[in-house]
N, C-alpha and C. Protein backbone atom coordinates (compact mmCIF):
# COMPACT_ATOMS: atom_id res chain seq x y z
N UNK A 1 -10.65 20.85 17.44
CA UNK A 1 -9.79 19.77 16.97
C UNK A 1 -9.71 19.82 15.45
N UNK A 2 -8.68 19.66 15.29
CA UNK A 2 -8.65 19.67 13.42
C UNK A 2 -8.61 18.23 13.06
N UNK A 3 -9.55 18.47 12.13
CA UNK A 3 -9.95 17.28 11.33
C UNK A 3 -8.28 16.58 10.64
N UNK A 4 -8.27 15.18 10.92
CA UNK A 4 -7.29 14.10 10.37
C UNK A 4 -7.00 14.57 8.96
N UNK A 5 -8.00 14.49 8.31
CA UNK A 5 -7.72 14.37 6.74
C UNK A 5 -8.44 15.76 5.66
N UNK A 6 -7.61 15.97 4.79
CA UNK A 6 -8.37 17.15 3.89
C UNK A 6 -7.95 16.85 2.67
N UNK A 7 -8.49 16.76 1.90
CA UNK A 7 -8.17 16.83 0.24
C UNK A 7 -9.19 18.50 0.14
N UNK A 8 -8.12 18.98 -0.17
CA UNK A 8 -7.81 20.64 -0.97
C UNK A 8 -8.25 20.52 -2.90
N UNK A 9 -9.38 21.54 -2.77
CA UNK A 9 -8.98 21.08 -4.51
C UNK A 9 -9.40 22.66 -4.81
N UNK A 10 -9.38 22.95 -6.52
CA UNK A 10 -8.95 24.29 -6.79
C UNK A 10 -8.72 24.06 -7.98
N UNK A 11 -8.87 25.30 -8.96
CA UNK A 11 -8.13 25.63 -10.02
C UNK A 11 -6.65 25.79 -9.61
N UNK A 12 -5.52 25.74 -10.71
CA UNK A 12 -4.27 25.19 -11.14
C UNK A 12 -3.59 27.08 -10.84
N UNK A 13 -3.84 27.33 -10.01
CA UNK A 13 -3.47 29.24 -9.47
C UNK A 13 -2.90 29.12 -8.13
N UNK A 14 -2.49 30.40 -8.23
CA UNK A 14 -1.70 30.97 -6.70
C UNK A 14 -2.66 30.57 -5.63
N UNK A 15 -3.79 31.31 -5.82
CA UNK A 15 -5.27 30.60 -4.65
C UNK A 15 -4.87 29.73 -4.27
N UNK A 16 -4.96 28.25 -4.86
CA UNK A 16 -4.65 27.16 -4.62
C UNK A 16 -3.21 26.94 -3.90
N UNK A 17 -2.76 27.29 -4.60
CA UNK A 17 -1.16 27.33 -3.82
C UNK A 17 -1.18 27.72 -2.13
N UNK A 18 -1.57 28.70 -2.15
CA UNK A 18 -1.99 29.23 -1.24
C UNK A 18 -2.72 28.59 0.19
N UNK A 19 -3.14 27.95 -0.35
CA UNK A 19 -4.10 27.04 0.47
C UNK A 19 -3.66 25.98 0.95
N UNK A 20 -2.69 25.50 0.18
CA UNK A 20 -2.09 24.16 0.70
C UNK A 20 -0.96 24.01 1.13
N UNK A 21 -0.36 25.93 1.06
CA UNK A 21 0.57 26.71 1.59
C UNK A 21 0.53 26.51 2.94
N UNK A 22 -0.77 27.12 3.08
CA UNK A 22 -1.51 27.40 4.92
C UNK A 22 -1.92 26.34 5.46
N UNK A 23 -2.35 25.14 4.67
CA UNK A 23 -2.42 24.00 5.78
C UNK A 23 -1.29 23.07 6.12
N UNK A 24 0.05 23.32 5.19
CA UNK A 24 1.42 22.89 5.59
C UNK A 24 1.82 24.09 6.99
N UNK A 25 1.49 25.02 6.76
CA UNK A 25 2.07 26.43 7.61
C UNK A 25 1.24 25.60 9.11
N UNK A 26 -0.05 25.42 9.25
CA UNK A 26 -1.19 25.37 10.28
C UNK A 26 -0.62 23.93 10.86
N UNK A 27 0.17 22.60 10.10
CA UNK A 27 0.53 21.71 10.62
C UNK A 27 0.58 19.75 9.86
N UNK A 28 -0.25 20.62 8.78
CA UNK A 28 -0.48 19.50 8.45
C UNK A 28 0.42 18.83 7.64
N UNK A 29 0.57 17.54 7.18
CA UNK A 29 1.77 17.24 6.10
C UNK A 29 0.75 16.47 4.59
N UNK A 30 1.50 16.71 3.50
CA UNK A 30 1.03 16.28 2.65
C UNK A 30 0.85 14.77 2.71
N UNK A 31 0.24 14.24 1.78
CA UNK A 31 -0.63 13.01 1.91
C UNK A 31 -0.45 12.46 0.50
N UNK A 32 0.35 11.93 -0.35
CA UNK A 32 0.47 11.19 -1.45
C UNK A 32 0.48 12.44 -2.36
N UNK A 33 0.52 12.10 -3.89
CA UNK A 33 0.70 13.22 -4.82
C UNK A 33 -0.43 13.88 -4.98
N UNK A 34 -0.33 15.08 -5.88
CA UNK A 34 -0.68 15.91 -6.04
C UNK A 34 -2.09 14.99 -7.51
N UNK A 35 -3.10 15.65 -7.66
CA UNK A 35 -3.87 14.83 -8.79
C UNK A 35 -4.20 15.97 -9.15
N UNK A 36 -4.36 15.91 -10.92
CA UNK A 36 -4.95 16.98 -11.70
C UNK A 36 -5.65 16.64 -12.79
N UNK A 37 -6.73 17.46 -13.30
CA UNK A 37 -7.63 16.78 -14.00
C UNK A 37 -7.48 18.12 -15.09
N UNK A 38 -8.65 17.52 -15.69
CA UNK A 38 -9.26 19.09 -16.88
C UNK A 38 -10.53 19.30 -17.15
N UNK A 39 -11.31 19.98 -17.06
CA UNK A 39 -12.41 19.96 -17.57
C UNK A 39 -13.30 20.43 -18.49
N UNK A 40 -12.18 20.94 -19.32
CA UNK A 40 -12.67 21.44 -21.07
C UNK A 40 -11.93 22.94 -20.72
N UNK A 41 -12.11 23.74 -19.51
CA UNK A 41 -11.51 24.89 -19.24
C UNK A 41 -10.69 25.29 -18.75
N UNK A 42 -10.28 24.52 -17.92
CA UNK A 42 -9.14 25.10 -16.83
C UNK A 42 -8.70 23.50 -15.61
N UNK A 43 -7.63 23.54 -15.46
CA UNK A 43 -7.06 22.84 -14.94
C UNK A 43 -7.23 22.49 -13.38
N UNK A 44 -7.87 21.57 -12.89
CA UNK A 44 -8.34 21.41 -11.32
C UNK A 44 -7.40 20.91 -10.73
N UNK A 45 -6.66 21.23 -9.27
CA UNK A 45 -5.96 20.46 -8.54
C UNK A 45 -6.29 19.97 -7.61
N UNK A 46 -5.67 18.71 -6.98
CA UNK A 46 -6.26 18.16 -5.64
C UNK A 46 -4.94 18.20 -4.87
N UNK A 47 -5.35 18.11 -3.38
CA UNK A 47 -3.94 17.45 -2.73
C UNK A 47 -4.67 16.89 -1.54
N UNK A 48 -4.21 15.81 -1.15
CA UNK A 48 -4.65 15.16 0.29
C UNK A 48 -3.21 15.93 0.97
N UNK A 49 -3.82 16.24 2.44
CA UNK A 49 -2.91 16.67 3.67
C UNK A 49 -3.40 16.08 4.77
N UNK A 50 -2.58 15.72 5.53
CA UNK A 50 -3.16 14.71 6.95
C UNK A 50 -2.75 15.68 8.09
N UNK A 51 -3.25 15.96 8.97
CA UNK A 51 -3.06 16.61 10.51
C UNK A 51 -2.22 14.96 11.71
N UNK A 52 -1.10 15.03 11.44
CA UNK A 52 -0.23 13.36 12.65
C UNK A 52 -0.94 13.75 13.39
N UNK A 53 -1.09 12.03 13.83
CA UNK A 53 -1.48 12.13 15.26
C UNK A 53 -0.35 11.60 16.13
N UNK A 54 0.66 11.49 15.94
CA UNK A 54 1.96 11.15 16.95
C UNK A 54 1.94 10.18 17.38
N UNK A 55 0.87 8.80 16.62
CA UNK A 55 0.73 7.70 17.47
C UNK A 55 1.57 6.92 16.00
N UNK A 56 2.67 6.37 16.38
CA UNK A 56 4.10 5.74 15.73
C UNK A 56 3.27 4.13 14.72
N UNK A 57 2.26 3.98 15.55
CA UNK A 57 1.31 2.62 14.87
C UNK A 57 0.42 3.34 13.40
N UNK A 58 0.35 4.39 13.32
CA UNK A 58 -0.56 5.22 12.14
C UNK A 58 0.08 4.70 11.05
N UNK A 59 -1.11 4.64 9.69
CA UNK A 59 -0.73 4.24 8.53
C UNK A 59 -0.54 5.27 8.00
N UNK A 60 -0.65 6.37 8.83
CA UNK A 60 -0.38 7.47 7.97
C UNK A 60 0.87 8.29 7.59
N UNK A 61 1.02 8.07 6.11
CA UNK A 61 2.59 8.95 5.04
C UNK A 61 2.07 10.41 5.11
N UNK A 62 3.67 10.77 4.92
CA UNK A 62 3.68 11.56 4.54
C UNK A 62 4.97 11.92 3.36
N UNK A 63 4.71 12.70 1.81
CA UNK A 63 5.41 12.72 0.65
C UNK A 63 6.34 13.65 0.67
């Protein structure tokens, strides 16, 4: 069973891209914006992605 919820995080690269490439590809839909931080070196990304559950009562968006 795939887990409901994932926040993806990563340096600000293709990798990353990549990743949140394959869990849109695998089913999942994005989950609010994208968040980015810094940490003196390099640029971190986040993304929440949710796996629907097809039940029409869910609070769950998708962006």
């Amino acid at each position: 069973m795939k887990q409901r919820y994932r926040f993806i995080t990563g340096k600000d690269d293709d990798q990353f891209c990549k990743r949140v490439s394959q869990a849109l590809n695998d089913g999942y839909h994005l989950y609010g914006s994208p968040s980015l931080t810094f940490n003196g070196t390099e640029v971190i990304c986040g993304q929440a992605v949710v796996w629907p559950t097809g039940d029409k009562n869910s609070d769950t968006k998708t962006a």
